[in-house]
Protein backbone atom coordinates (compact mmCIF):
# COMPACT_ATOMS: atom_id res chain seq x y z
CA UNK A 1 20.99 209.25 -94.24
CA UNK A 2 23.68 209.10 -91.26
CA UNK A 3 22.18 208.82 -88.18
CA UNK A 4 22.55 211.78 -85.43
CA UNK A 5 22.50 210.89 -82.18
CA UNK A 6 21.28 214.24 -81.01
CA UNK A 7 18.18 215.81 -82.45
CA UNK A 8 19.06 219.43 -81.32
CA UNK A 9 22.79 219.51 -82.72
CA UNK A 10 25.46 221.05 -80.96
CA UNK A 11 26.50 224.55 -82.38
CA UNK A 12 28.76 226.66 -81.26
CA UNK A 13 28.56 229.34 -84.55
CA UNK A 14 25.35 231.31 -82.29
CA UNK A 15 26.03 233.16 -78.89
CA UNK A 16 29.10 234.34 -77.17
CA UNK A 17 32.41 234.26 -79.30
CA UNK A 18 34.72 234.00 -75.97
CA UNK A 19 32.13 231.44 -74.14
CA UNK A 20 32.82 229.33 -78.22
CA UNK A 21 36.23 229.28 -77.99
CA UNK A 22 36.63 227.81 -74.42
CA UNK A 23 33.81 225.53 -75.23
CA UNK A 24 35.76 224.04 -78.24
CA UNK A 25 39.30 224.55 -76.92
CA UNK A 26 39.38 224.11 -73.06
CA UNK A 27 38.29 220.11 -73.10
CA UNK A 28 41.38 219.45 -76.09
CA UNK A 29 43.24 221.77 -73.69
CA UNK A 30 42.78 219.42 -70.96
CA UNK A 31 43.46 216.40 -73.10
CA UNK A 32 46.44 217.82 -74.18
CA UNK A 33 47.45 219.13 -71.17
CA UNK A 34 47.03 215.51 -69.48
CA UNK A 35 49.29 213.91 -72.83
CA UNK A 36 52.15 216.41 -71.70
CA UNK A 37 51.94 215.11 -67.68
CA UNK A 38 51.96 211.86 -69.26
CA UNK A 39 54.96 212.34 -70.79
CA UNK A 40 56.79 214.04 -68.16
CA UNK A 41 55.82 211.05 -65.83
CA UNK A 42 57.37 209.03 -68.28
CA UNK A 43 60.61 210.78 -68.02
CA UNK A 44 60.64 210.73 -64.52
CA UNK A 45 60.04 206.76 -64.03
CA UNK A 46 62.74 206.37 -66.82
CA UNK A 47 65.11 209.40 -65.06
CA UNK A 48 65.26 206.64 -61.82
CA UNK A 49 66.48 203.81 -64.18
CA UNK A 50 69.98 202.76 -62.98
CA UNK A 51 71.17 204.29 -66.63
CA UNK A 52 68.92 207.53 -65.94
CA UNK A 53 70.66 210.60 -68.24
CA UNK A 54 71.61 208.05 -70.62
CA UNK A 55 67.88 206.62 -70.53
CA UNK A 56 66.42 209.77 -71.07
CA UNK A 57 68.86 210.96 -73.70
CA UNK A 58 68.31 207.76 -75.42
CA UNK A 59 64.38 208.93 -75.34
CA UNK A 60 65.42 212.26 -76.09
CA UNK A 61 66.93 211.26 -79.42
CA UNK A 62 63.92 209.04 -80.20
CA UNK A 63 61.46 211.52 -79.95
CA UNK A 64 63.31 213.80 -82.42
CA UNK A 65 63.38 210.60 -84.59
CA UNK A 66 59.88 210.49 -84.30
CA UNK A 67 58.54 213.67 -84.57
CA UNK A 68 60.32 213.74 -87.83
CA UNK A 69 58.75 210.35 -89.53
CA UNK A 70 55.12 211.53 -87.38
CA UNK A 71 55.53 214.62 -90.41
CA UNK A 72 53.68 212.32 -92.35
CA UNK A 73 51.27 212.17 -90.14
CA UNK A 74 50.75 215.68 -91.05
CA UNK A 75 49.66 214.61 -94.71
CA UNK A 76 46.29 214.19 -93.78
CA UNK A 77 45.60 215.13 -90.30
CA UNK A 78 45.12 219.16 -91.43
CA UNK A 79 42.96 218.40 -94.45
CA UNK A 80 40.87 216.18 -91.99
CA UNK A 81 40.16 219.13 -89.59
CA UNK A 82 39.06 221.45 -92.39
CA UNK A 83 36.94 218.89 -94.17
CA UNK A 84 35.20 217.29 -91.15
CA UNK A 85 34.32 221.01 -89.60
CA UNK A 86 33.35 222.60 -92.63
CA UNK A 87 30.90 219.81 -93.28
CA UNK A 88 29.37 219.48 -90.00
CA UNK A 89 29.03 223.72 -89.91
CA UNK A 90 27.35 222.91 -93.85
CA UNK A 91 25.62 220.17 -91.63
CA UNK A 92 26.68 217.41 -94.74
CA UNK A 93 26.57 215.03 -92.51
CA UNK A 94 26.52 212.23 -94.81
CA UNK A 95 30.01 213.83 -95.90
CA UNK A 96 31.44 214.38 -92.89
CA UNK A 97 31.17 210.84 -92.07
CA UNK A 98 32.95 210.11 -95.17
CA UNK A 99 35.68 211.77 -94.83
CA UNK A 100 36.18 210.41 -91.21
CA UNK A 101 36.25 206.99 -92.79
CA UNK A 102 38.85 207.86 -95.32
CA UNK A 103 40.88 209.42 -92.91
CA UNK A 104 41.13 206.53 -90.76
CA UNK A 105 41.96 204.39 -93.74
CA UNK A 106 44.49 206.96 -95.25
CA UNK A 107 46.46 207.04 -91.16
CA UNK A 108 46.32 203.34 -90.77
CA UNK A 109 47.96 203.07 -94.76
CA UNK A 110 50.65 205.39 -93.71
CA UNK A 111 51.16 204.29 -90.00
CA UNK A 112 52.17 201.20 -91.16
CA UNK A 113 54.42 202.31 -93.93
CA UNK A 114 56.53 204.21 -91.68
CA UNK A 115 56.18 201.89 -89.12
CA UNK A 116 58.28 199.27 -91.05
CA UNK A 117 60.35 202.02 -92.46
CA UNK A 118 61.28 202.92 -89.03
CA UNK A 119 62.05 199.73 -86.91
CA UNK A 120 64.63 198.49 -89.77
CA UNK A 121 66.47 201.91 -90.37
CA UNK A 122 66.01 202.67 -86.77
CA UNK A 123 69.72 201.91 -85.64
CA UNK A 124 71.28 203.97 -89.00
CA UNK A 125 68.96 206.72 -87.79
CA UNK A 126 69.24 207.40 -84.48
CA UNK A 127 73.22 207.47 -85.32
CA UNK A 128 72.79 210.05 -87.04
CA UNK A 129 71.16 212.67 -85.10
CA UNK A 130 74.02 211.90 -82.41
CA UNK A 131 72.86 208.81 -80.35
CA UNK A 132 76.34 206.88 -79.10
CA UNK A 133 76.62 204.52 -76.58
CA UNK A 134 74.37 203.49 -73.75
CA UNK A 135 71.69 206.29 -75.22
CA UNK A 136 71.75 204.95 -78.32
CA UNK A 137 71.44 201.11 -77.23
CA UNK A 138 68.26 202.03 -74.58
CA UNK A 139 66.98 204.47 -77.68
CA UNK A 140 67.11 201.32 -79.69
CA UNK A 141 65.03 199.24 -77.44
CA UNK A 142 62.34 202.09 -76.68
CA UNK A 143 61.62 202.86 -80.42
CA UNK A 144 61.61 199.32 -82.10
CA UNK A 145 58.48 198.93 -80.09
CA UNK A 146 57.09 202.10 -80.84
CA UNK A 147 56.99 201.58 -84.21
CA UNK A 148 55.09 198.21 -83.96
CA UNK A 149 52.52 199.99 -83.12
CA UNK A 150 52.91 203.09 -85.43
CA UNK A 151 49.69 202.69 -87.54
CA UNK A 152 47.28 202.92 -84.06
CA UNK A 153 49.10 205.43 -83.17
CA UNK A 154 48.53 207.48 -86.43
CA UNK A 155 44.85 206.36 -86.37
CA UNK A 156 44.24 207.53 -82.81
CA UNK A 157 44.71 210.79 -83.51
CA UNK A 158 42.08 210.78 -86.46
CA UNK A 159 39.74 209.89 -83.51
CA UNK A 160 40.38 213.02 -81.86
CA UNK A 161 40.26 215.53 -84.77
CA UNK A 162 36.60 214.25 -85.63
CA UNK A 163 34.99 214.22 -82.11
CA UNK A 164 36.55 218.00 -82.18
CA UNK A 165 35.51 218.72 -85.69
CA UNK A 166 31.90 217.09 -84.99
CA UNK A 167 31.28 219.36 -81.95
CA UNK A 168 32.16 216.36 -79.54
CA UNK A 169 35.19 217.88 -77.40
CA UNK A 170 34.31 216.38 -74.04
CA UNK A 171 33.98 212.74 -75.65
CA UNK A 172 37.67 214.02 -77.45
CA UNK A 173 38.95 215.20 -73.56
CA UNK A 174 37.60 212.02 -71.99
CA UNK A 175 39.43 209.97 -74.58
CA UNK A 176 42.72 212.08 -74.06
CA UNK A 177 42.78 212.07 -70.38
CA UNK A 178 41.80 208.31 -70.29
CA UNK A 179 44.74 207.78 -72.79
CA UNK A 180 47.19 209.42 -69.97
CA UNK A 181 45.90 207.87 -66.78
CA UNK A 182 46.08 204.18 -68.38
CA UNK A 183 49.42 205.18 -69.30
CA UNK A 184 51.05 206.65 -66.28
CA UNK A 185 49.14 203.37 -64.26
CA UNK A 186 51.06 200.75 -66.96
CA UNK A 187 54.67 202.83 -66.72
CA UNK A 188 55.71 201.65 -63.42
CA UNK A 189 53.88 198.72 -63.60
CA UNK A 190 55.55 197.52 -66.78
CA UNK A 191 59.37 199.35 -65.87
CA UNK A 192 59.95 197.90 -62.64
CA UNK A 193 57.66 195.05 -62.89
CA UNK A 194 54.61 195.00 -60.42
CA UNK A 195 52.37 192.73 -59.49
CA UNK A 196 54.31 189.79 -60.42
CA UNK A 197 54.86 191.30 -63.62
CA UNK A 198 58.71 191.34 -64.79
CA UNK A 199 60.90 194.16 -65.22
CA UNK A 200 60.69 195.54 -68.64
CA UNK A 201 63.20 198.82 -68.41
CA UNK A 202 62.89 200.48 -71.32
CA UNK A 203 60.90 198.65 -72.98
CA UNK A 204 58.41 198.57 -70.46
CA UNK A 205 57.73 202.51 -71.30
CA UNK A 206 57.00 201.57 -74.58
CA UNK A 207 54.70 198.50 -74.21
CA UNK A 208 52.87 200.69 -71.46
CA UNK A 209 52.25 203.18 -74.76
CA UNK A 210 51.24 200.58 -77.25
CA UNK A 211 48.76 199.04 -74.82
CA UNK A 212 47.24 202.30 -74.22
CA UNK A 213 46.78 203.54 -77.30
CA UNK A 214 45.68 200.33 -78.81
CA UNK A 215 42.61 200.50 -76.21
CA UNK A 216 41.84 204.05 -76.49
CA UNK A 217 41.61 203.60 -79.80
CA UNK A 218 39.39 201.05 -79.63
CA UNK A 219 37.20 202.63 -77.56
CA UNK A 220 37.22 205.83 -79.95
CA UNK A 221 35.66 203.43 -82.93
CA UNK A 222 32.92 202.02 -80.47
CA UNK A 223 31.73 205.56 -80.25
CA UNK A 224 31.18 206.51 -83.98
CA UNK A 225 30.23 203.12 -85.07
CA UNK A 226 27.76 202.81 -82.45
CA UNK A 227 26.09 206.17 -82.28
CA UNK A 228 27.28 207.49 -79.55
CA UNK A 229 29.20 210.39 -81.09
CA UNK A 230 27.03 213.62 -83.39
CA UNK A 231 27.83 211.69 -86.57
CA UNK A 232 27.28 207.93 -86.46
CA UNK A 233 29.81 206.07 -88.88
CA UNK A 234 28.69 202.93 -91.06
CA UNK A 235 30.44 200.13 -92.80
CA UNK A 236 28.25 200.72 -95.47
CA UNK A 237 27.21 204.52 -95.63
CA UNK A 238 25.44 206.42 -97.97
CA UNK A 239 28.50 208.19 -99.31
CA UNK A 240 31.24 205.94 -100.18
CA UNK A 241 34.91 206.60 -99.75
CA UNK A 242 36.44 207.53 -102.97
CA UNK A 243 40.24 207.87 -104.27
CA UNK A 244 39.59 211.45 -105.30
CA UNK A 245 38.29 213.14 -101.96
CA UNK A 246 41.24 210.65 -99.93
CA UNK A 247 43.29 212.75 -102.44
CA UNK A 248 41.72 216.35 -101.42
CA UNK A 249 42.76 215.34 -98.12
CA UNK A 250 46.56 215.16 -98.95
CA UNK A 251 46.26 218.20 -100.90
CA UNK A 252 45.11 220.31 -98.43
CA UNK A 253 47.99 218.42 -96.00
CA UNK A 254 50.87 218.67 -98.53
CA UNK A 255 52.25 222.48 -97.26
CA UNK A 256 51.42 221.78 -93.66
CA UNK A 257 53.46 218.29 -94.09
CA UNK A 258 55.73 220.10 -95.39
CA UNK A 259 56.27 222.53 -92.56
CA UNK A 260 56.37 220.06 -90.03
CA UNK A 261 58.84 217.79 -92.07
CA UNK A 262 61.01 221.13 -92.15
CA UNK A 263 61.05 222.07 -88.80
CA UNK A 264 61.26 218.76 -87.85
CA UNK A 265 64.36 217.95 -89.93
CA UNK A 266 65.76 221.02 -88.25
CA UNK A 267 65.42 219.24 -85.29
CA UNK A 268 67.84 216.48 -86.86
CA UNK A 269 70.69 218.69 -87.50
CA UNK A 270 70.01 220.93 -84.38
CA UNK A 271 70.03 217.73 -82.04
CA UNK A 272 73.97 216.61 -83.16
CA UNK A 273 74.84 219.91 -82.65
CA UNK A 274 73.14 220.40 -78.88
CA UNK A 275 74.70 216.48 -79.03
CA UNK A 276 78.19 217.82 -78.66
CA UNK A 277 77.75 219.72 -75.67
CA UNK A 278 77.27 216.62 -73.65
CA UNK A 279 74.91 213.61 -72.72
CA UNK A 280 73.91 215.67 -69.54
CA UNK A 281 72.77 218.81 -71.85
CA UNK A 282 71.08 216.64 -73.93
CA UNK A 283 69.12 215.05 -70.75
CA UNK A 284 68.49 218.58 -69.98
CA UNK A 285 67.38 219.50 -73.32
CA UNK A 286 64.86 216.30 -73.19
CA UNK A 287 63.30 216.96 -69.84
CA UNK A 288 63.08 221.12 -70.31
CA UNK A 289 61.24 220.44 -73.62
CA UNK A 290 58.96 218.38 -71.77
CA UNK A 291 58.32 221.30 -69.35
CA UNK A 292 57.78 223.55 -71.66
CA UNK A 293 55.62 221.18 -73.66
CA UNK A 294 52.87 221.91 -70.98
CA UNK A 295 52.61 225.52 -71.96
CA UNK A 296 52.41 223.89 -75.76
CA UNK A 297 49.85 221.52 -74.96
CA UNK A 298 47.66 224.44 -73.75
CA UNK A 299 48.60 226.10 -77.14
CA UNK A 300 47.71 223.14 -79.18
CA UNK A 301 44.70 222.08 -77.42
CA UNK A 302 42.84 225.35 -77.78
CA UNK A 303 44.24 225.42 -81.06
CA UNK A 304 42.70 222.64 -81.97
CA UNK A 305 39.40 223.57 -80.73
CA UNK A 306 39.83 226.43 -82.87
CA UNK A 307 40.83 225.15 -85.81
CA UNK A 308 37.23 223.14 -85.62
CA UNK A 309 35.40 226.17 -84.22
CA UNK A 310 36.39 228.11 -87.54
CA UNK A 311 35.75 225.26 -89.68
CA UNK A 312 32.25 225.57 -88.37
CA UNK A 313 31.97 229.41 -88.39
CA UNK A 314 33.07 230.19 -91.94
CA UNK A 315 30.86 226.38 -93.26
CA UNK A 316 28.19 228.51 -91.95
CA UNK A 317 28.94 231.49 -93.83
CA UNK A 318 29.39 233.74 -90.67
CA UNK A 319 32.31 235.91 -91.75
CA UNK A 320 32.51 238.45 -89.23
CA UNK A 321 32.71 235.92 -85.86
CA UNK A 322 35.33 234.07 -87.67
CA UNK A 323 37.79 237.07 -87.90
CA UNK A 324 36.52 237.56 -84.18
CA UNK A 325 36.94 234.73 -83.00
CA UNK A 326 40.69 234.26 -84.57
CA UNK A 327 41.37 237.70 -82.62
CA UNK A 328 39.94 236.94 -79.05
CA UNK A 329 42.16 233.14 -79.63
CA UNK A 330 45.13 235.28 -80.26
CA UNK A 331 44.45 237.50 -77.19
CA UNK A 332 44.10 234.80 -75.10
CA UNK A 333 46.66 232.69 -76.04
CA UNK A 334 49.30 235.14 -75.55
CA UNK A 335 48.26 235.66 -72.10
CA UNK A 336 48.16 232.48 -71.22
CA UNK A 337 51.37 231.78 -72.23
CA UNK A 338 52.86 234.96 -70.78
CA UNK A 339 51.65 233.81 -66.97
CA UNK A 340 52.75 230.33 -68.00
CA UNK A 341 56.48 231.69 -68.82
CA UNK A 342 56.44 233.71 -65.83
CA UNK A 343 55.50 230.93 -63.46
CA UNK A 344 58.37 228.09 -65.03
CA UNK A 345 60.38 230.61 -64.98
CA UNK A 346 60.83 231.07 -61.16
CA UNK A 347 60.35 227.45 -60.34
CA UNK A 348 63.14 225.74 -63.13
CA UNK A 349 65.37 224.96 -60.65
CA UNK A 350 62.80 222.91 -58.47
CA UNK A 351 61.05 221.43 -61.02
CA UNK A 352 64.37 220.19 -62.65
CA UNK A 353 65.07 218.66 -59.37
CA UNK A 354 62.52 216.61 -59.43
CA UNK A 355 63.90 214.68 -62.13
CA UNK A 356 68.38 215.06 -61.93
CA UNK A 357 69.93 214.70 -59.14
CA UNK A 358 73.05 215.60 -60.57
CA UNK A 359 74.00 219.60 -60.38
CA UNK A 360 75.32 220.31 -63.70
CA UNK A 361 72.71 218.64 -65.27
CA UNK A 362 70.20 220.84 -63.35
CA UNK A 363 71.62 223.95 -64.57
CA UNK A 364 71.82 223.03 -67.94
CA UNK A 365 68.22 223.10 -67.79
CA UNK A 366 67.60 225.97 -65.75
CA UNK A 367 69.56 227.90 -68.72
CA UNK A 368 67.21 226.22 -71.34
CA UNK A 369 63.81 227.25 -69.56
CA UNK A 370 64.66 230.24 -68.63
CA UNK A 371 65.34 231.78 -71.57
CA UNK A 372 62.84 229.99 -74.25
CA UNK A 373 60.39 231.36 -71.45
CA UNK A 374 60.79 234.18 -72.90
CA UNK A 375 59.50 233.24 -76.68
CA UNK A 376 56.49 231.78 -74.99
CA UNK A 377 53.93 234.44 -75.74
CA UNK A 378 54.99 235.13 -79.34
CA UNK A 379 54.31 231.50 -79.71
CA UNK A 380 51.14 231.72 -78.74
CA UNK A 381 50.42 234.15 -81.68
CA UNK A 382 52.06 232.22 -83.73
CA UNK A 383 50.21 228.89 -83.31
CA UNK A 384 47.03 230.28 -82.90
CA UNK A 385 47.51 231.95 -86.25
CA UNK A 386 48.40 228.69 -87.29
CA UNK A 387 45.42 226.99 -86.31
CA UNK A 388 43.13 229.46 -87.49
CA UNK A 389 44.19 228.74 -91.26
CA UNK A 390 44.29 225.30 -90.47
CA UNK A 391 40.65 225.58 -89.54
CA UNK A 392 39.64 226.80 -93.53
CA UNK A 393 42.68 224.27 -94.71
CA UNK A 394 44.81 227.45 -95.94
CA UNK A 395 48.46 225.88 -94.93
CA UNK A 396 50.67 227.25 -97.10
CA UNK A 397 51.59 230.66 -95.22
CA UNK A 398 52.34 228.31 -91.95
CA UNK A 399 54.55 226.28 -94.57
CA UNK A 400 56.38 229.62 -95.59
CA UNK A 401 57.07 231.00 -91.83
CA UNK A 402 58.09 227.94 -91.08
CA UNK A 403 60.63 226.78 -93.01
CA UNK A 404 61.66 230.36 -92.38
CA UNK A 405 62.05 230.26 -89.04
CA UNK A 406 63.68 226.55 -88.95
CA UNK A 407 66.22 226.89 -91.22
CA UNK A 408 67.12 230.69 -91.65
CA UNK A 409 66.55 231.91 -88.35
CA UNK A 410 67.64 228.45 -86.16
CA UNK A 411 69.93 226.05 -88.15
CA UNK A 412 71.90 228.68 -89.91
CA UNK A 413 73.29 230.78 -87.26
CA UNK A 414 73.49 227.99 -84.36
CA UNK A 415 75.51 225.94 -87.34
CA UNK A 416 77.67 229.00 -87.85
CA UNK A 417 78.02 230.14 -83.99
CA UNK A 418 78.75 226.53 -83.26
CA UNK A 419 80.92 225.60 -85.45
CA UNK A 420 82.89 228.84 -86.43
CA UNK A 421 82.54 231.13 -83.09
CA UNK A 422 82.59 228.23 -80.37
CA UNK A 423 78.89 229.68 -79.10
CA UNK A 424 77.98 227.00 -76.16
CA UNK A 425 74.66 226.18 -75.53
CA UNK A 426 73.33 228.99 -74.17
CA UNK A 427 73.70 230.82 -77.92
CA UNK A 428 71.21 228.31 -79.20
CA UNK A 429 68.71 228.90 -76.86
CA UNK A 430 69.01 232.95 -77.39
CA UNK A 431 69.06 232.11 -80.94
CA UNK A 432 65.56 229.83 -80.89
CA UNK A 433 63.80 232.37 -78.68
CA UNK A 434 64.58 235.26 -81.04
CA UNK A 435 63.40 233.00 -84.04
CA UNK A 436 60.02 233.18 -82.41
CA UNK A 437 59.68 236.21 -81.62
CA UNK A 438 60.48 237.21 -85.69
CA UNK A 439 58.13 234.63 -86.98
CA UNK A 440 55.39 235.51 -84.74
CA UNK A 441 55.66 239.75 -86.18
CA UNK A 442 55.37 237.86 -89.99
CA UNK A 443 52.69 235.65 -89.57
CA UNK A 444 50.46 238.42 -87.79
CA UNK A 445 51.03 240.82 -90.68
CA UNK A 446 49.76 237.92 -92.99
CA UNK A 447 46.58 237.16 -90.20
CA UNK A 448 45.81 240.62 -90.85
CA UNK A 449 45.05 240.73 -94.33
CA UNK A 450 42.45 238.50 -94.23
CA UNK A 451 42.97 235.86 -97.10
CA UNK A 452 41.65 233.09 -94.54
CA UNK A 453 38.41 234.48 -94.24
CA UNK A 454 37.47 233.77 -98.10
CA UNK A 455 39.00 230.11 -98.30
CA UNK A 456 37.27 227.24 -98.79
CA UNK A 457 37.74 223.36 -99.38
């Protein structure tokens, strides 16, 4: 049988529904929270390169680039969340161990698929969602190395969900924020060159992120495989990993794959379009996404939490706290993200300044943040509805709202203000925030009927 390391087992389906949900969702919060300063440190080290907007433009483009091939990623992560939860709250733990296995195989398969993928279309991508130039030449050299070490980074992430999804969150948070202080440390260290290290550039920022995830990894494996997380994980264990259940896994992934591979191809035709507005705007654009990211990170991190926390709940059969527990998320999220809006919304300017020196570029941000401030709180309905489904691996109503609200409600009116009305930027950023305000109203209506509670995988 797989060994426990606790004999009381942690379970958060008995006592206070609010006191559940920050115990599951506050440490990912934090992790998450701590990935989103990491990556606006790494803006700012690579915002006081001599190229700086081109620099972070050229980052700018790769992370659309990315979040479009890390869809994929998306083909098993959500199935892995319901699967892992709902058989720790059964308390299979023999099967819950499987399926962590399988999971890590199934990442590190496709991590390395579209890793090589990636680094040889690379240049013929990043062309095409707009890069030119010196941002397309410094994008180059940033996400080559990236994508050397794409199938860690997949993997990593697998590490995460199950600490979550085995009642581990601190071990999860620990992980996280470890992941983000090594990195910040390496990012000067390995840009300028430190220590009588040379100067990397570019590149430097993305050996800092290989390094670092290669060792949190590392140190994520050490913990199942030697007992130190609730469900100890064998090379030879009782259940053995099977083409079938790998297969469940994808299943349950395919409709939220293909919601992020919609919204995230969005991205690809939005970016060309933002693209003609200027290298500054799309500096702006790069860095005010990254600002805003921090109210997202709060989003997903709780979300996550959740996602595990219902998992658990409705494994155990407990009906009612699950439909409570989705509501008091909801509740909370929203106001969370409503101080958050208010609070970025007064200080744009300065925080912008932190990172351009150049006016124009500053206000093109200001603009941005301002107004998608305002869609903050109906995305915290949104994503929390999200997660909850996520949590009983019911993805295809997040698949439907969001292909709705990426391609009918963003790319087809910005393509047809842009390019037959002349609308400038600020028309795309009115246009975003009322797509989320729309989707938010339909996916609520769904949440209420209550299909979620009755699902399981």
């Amino acid at each position: 049988m797989t060994q426990i390391i606790d004999t009381k087992k942690t379970d958060y389906t008995e006592g206070s529904v609010t006191n559940a949900i920050l115990k599951m969702g506050l440490p990912s919060m934090f992790g998450f929270m701590s990935q989103n300063i990491y990556g606006l440190v790494n803006m700012f080290w690579v915002s006081h390169l001599p190229e700086s907007e081109s620099a972070v433009a050229g980052i700018t483009f790769f992370n659309n680039l990315a979040w479009f091939l890390g869809t994929f990623n998306h083909l098993i992560g959500p199935g892995s969340v319901a699967v892992i939860s709902q058989r720790y709250g059964e308390k299979e733990y023999d099967r819950a161990e499987k399926a962590i296995k399988e999971t890590l195989v199934l990442k590190l398969i496709f991590g390395a698929i579209f890793g090589i993928v990636g680094f040889i279309f690379l240049p013929q991508m990043m062309y095409l969602i707009g890069a030119r130039d010196e941002a397309l030449s410094l994008g180059l050299q940033y996400g080559r190395i990236i994508f050397i070490g794409l199938p860690i980074n997949y993997a990593i992430w697998t590490i995460f969900t199950a600490l979550r999804g085995t009642a581990n969150p601190h071990k999860a948070m620990m992980l996280m924020l470890g992941f983000s202080v090594l990195n910040i440390i390496l990012d000067p260290i390995l840009i300028f060159g430190m220590f009588g290290l040379p100067a990397f550039g570019m590149v430097g920022a993305a050996y800092a992120s290989v390094i670092t995830f290669t060792t949190i990894f590392s140190i994520g494996i050490w913990l199942f495989f030697s007992g130190r997380a609730n469900v100890r994980v064998h090379w030879k264990s009782k259940e053995k990993m099977g083409l079938n259940t790998m297969w469940i896994l994808i299943k349950i992934g395919i409709p939220s794959w293909f919601a992020e591979m919609s919204f995230s191809s969005s991205r690809l035709v939005i970016t060309p379009l933002i693209a003609g507005f200027g290298t500054a705007v799309v500096a702006a654009y790069g860095v005010a996404l990254q600002i805003m990211g921090l109210g997202f990170t709060l989003l997903v991190g709780i979300g996550l939490g959740l996602s595990a926390l219902i998992g658990h709940t409705v494994g155990a059969g407990k009906i009612e706290r699950a439909k409570s527990t989705g509501d008091k998320s909801i509740g909370m999220a929203v106001g969370a993200m409503t101080i958050f809006a208010m609070i970025i919304f007064v200080l744009a300017r300065q925080v912008l300044g932190i990172f351009f020196s150049h006016p124009e570029t500053i206000e093109h941000g200001v603009s941005l943040i301002r107004v998608l401030a305002l869609s903050l709180p109906f995305m915290g309905a949104l994503m929390m509805i999200e997660y909850v489904h996520t949590g009983v691996g019911l993805n295809t109503p997040a698949m439907v709202v969001n292909i709705i609200s990426a391609w009918f409600l963003q790319v087809l009116p910005i393509f047809v203000m842009r390019k037959f009305f002349g609308g400038g930027e600020l028309t795309v950023w009115w246009i975003m925030m009322g797509a989320a305000a729309v989707s938010s109203v339909l996916f609520y209506a769904y949440y209420q009927r209550g299909r979620w509670l009755t699902a399981r995988v």
